[in-house]
Protein backbone atom coordinates (compact mmCIF):
# COMPACT_ATOMS: atom_id res chain seq x y z
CA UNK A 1 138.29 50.12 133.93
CA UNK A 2 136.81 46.70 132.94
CA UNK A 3 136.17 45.74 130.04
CA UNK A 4 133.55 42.72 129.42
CA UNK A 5 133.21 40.14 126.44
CA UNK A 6 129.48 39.80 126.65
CA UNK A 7 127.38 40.57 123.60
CA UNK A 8 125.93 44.04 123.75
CA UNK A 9 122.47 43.19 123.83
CA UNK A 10 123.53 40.80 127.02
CA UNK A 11 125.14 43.82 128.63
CA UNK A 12 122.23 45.99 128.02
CA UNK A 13 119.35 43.26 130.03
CA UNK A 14 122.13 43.01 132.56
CA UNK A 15 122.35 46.28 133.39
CA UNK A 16 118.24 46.59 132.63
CA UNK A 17 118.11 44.07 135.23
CA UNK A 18 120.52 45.24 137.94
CA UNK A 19 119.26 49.01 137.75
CA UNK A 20 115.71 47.24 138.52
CA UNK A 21 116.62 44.94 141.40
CA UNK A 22 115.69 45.94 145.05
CA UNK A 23 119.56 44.92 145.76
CA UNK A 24 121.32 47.81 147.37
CA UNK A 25 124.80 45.72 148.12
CA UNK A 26 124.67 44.41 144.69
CA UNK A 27 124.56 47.84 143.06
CA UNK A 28 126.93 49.63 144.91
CA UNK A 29 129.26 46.88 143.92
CA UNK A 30 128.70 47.62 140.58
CA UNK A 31 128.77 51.02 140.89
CA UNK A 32 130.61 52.21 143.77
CA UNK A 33 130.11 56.15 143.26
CA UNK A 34 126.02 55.98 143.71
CA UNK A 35 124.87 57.62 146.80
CA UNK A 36 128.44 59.86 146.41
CA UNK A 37 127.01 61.74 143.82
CA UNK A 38 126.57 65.82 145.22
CA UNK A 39 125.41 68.75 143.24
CA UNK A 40 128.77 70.94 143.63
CA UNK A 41 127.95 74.53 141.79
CA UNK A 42 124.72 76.27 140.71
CA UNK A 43 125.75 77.21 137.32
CA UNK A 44 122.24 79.71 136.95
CA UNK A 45 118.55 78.99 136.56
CA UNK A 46 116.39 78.87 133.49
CA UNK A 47 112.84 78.52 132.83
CA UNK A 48 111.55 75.96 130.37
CA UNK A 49 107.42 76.82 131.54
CA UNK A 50 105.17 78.92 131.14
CA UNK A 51 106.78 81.31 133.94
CA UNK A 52 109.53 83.55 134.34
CA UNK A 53 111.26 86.36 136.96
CA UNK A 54 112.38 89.97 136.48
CA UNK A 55 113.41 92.82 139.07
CA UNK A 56 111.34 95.77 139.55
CA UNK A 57 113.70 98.45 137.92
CA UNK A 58 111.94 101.51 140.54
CA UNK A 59 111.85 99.36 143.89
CA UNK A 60 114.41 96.36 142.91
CA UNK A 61 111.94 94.03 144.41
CA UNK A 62 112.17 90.70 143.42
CA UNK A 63 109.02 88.57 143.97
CA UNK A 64 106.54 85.59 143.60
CA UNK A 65 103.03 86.73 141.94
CA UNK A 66 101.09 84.47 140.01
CA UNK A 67 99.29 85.14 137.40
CA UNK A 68 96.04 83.68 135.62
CA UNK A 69 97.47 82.54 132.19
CA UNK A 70 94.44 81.13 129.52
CA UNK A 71 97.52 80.04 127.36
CA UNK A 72 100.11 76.98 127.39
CA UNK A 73 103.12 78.46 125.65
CA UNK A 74 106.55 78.64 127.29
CA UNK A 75 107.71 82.15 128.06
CA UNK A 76 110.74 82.79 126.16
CA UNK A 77 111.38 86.59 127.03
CA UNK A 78 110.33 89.05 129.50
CA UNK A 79 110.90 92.59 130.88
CA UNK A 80 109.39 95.01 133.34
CA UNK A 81 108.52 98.62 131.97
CA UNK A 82 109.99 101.78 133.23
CA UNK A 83 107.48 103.09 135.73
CA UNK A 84 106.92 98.81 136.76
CA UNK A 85 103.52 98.57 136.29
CA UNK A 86 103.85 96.52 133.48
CA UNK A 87 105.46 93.27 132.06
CA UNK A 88 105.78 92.48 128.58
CA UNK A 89 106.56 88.63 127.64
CA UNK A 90 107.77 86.78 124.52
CA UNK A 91 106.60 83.21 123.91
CA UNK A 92 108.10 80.11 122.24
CA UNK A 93 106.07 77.86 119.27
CA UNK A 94 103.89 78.28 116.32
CA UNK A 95 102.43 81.98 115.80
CA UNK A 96 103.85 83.35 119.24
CA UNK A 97 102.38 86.36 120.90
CA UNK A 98 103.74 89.65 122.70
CA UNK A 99 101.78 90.30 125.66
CA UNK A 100 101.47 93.09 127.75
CA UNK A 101 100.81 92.11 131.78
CA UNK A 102 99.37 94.86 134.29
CA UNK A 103 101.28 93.70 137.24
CA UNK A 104 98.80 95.41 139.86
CA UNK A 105 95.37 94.27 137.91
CA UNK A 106 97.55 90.90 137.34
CA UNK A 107 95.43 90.30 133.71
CA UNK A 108 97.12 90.98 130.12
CA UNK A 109 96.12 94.17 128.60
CA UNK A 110 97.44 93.84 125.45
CA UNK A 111 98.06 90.76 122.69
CA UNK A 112 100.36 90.93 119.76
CA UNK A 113 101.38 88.90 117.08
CA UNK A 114 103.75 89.49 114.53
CA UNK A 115 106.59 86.26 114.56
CA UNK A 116 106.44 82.79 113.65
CA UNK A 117 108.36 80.34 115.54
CA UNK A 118 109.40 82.44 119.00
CA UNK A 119 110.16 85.75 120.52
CA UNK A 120 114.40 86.09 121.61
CA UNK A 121 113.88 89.57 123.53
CA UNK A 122 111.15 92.12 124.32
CA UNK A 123 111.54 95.65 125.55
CA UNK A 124 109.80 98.87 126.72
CA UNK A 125 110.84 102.11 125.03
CA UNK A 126 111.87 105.15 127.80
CA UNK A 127 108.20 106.86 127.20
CA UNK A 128 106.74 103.25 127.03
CA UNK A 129 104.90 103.72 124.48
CA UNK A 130 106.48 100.99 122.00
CA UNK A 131 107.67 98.01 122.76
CA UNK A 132 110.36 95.89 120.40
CA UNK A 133 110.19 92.86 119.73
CA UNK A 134 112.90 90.34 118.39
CA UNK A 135 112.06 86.63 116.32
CA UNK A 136 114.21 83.99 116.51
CA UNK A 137 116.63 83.59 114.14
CA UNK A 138 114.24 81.57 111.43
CA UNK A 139 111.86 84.77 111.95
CA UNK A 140 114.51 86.97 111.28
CA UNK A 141 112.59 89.91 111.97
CA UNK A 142 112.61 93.15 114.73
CA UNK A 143 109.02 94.77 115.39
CA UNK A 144 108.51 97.90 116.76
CA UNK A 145 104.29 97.92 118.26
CA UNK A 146 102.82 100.50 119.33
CA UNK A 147 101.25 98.32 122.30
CA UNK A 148 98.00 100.78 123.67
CA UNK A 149 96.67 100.35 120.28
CA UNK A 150 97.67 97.15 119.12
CA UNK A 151 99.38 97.95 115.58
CA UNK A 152 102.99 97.22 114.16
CA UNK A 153 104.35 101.16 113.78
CA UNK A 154 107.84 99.67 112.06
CA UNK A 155 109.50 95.95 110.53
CA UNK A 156 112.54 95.34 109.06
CA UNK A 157 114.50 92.20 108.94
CA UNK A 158 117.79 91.01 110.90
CA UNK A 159 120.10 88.19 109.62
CA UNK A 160 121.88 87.04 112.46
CA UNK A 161 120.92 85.52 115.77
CA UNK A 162 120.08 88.34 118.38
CA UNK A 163 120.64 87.90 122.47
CA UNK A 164 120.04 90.75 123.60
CA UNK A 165 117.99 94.56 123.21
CA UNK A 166 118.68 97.94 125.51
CA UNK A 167 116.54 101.23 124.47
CA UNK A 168 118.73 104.36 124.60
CA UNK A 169 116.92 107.73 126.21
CA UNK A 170 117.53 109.01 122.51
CA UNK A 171 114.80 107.33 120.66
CA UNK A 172 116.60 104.57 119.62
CA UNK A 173 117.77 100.92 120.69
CA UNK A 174 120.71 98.23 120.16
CA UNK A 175 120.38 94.63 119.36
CA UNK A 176 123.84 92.44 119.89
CA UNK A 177 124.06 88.66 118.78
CA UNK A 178 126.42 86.80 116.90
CA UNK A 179 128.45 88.68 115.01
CA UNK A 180 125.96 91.58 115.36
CA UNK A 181 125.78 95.30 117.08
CA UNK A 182 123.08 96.89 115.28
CA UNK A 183 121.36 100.45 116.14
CA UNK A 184 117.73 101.06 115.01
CA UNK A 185 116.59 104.82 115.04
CA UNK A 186 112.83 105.54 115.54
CA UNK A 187 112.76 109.10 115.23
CA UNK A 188 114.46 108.19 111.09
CA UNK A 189 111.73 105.32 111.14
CA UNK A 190 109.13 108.27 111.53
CA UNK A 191 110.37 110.37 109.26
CA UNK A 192 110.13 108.32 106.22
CA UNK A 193 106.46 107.60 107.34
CA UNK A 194 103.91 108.46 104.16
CA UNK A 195 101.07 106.78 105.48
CA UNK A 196 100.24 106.85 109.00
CA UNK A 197 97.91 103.10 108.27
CA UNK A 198 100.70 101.11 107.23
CA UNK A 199 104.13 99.61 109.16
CA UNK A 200 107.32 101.58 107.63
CA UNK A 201 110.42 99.91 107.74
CA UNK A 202 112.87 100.15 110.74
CA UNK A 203 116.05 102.47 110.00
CA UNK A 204 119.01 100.30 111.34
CA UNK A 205 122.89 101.13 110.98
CA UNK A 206 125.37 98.21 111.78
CA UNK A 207 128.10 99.30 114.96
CA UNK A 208 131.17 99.23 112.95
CA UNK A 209 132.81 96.28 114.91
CA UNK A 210 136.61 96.36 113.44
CA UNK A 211 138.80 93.58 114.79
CA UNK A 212 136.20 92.31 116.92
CA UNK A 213 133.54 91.39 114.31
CA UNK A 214 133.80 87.93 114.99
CA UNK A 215 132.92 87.79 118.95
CA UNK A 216 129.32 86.81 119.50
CA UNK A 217 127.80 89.41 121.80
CA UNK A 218 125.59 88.46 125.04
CA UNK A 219 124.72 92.08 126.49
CA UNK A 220 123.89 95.74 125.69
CA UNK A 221 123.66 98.71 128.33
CA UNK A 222 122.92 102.09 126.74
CA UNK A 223 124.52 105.25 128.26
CA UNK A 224 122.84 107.51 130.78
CA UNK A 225 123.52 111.29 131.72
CA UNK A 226 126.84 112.43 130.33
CA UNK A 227 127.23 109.50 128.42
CA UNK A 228 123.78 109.57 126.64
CA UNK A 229 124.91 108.27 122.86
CA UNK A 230 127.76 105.79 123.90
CA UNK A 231 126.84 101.60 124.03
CA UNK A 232 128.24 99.63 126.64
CA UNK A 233 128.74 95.70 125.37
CA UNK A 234 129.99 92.60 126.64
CA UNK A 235 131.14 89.72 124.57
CA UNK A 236 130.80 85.47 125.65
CA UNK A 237 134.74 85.56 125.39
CA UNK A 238 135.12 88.45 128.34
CA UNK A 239 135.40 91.51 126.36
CA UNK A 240 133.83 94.91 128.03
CA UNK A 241 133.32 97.65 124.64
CA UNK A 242 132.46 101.01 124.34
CA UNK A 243 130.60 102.23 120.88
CA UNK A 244 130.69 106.15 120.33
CA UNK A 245 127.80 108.49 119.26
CA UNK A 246 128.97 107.59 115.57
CA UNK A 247 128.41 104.10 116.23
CA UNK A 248 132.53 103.09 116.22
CA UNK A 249 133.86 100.93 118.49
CA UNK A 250 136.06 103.54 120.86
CA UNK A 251 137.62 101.14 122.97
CA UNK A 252 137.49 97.66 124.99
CA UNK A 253 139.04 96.03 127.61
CA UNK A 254 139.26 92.53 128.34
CA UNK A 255 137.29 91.44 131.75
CA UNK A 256 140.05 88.41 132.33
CA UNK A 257 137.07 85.96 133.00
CA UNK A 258 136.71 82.75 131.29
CA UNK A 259 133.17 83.90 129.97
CA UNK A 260 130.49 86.99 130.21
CA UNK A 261 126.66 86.75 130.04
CA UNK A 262 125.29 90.05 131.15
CA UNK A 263 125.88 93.85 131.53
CA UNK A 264 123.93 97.02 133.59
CA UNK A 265 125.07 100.19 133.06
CA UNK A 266 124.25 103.14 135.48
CA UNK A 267 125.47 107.00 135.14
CA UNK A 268 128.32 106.68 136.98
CA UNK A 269 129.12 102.21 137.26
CA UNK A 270 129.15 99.63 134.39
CA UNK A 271 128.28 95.88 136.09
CA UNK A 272 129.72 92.74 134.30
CA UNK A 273 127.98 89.69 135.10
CA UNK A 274 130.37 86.93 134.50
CA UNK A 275 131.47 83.18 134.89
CA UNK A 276 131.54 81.70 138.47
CA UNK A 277 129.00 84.33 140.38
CA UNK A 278 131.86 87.09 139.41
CA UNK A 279 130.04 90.46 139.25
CA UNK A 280 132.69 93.46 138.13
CA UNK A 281 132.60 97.46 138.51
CA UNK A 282 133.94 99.91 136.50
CA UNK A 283 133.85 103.43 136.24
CA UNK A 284 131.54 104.49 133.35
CA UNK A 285 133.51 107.54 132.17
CA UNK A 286 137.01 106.13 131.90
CA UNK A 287 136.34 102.33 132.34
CA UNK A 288 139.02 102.01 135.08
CA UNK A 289 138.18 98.68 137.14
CA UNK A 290 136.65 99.47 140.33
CA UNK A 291 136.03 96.23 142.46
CA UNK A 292 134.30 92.75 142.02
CA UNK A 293 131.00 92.15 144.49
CA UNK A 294 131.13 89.65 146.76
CA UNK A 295 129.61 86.61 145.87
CA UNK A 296 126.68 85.15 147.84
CA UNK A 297 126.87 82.53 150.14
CA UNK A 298 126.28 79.03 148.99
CA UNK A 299 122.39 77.83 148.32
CA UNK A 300 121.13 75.72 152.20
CA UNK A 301 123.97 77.80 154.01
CA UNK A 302 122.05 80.42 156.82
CA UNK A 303 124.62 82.58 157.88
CA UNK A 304 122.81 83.15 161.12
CA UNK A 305 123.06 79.90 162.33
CA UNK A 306 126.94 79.86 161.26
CA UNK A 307 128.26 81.41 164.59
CA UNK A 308 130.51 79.30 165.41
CA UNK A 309 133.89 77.84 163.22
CA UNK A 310 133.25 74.43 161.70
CA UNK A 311 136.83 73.48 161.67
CA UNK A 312 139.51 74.00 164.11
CA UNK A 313 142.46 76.77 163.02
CA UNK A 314 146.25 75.76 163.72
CA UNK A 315 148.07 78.74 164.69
């Protein structure tokens, strides 16, 4: 390490100067480790433009369509309905919208506002006719639209920050954040409806979190077939959890990864997307660990073309 008893402000037009001069030999003296520099792991990809990429949940296709936008705002959410024919998307900035994409026409259908500084997640129901919405944690708020006709069927406000939304078969949903497993019933929402003109406020009842209250949580998977009424969760600190029909936490195991970011739940397989490319299976009934997916190959590397050994094995 050297150290050097120049004034700062000489330091700073030196090295002004030297990152400016046409002098390769000179800079690599000064800095032996440029050109050495190599990008070593793909930690993920995010999207800070207007733009944005989902699966098809019917065909799994994943694909490259562009669409005509008239607007400038950064996507901040976005989700494919059930059937796929449509995409909803959440926006960032002042007065953000909720629009509704038909992915064969390719032209938004439908335009909602109802937040104030950005949209965190966005979701179909099962029968598609609502979609949920989620603010940012300054909006604070959780809308429930009934999207065809363009009005706000229920509000109510949420205090903490909110990652992620899953819609249950059973007419209701789960929002998980920080410190936060929250179920919202729209069948109770309806109930309490006197006049069919005005927004109602969304039932919600708080999962009842016991020892784990404090874990900040990054997915929600709601249970299909047999286990219609139980809520599969993963926490940032590697923690797989089960929440019963009454909304208790039943049980939870730990995944042993250094960090979880995602979860997909089918009837009879719970996925764990986790640190490192790690993708783990479990058995939905039971939770017994299955296996771990094999991780891709490395981004550049066609397997085709690798037929034959790079290196030479010692035997």
């Amino acid at each position: 390490q050297l150290e050097s008893t120049w004034p700062l402000g000489r330091q700073c037009s030196f090295v002004y100067k030297l990152l400016h001069s046409s002098d390769c030999t000179r800079l690599q003296y000064f800095f032996p480790f440029l050109g050495q520099v190599m990008l070593e792991k793909v930690l993920g990809i995010t999207t800070q433009t207007s733009s944005g990429l989902a699966c098809d949940p019917n065909t799994g296709q994943i694909g490259k369509r562009k669409l005509s936008l008239s607007f400038r705002k950064t996507l901040s959410a976005l989700s494919f309905s059930p059937d796929g024919k449509f995409i909803v998307t959440g926006e960032n900035g002042h007065r953000p919208a909720v629009r509704v994409w038909d992915v064969e026409e390719k032209m938004q259908v439908s335009e909602l506002h109802g937040h104030k500084h950005g949209v965190a997640c966005v979701a179909f129901s099962p029968n598609m006719k609502y979609i949920v919405s989620v603010g940012y944690q300054h909006d604070m708020i959780v809308n429930v639209w009934d999207w065809k006709k363009d009005t706000l069927v229920a509000s109510n406000k949420v205090s903490c920050k909110v990652i992620a939304i899953s819609f249950s078969e059973d007419s209701y949903f789960v929002t998980v954040g920080h410190r936060h497993v929250k179920f919202w019933f729209l069948d109770a929402s309806r109930e309490v409806k006197v006049n069919l003109s005005r927004t109602v406020p969304l039932v919600g009842r708080s999962g009842l979190l016991g020892e784990l209250h404090n874990n900040i949580f990054c997915g929600v998977a709601c249970g299909q077939g047999k286990l219609l009424g139980n809520t599969f969760c993963v926490s940032y600190s590697g923690l797989l959890c089960q929440f019963n029909e009454k909304r208790m936490l039943e049980k939870w195991i730990d995944l042993k990864v250094s960090l979880a970011n995602c979860i997909c739940v089918s009837e009879e397989f719970i996925f764990c997307g986790c640190a490192n490319g790690t993708v783990r299976i479990f058995h939905s009934h039971n939770m017994h660990y299955l296996t771990d997916l094999p991780k891709p190959h490395y981004l550049g590397i066609d397997v085709a073309k690798e037929l034959e050994p790079r290196y030479k094995v010692l035997i």
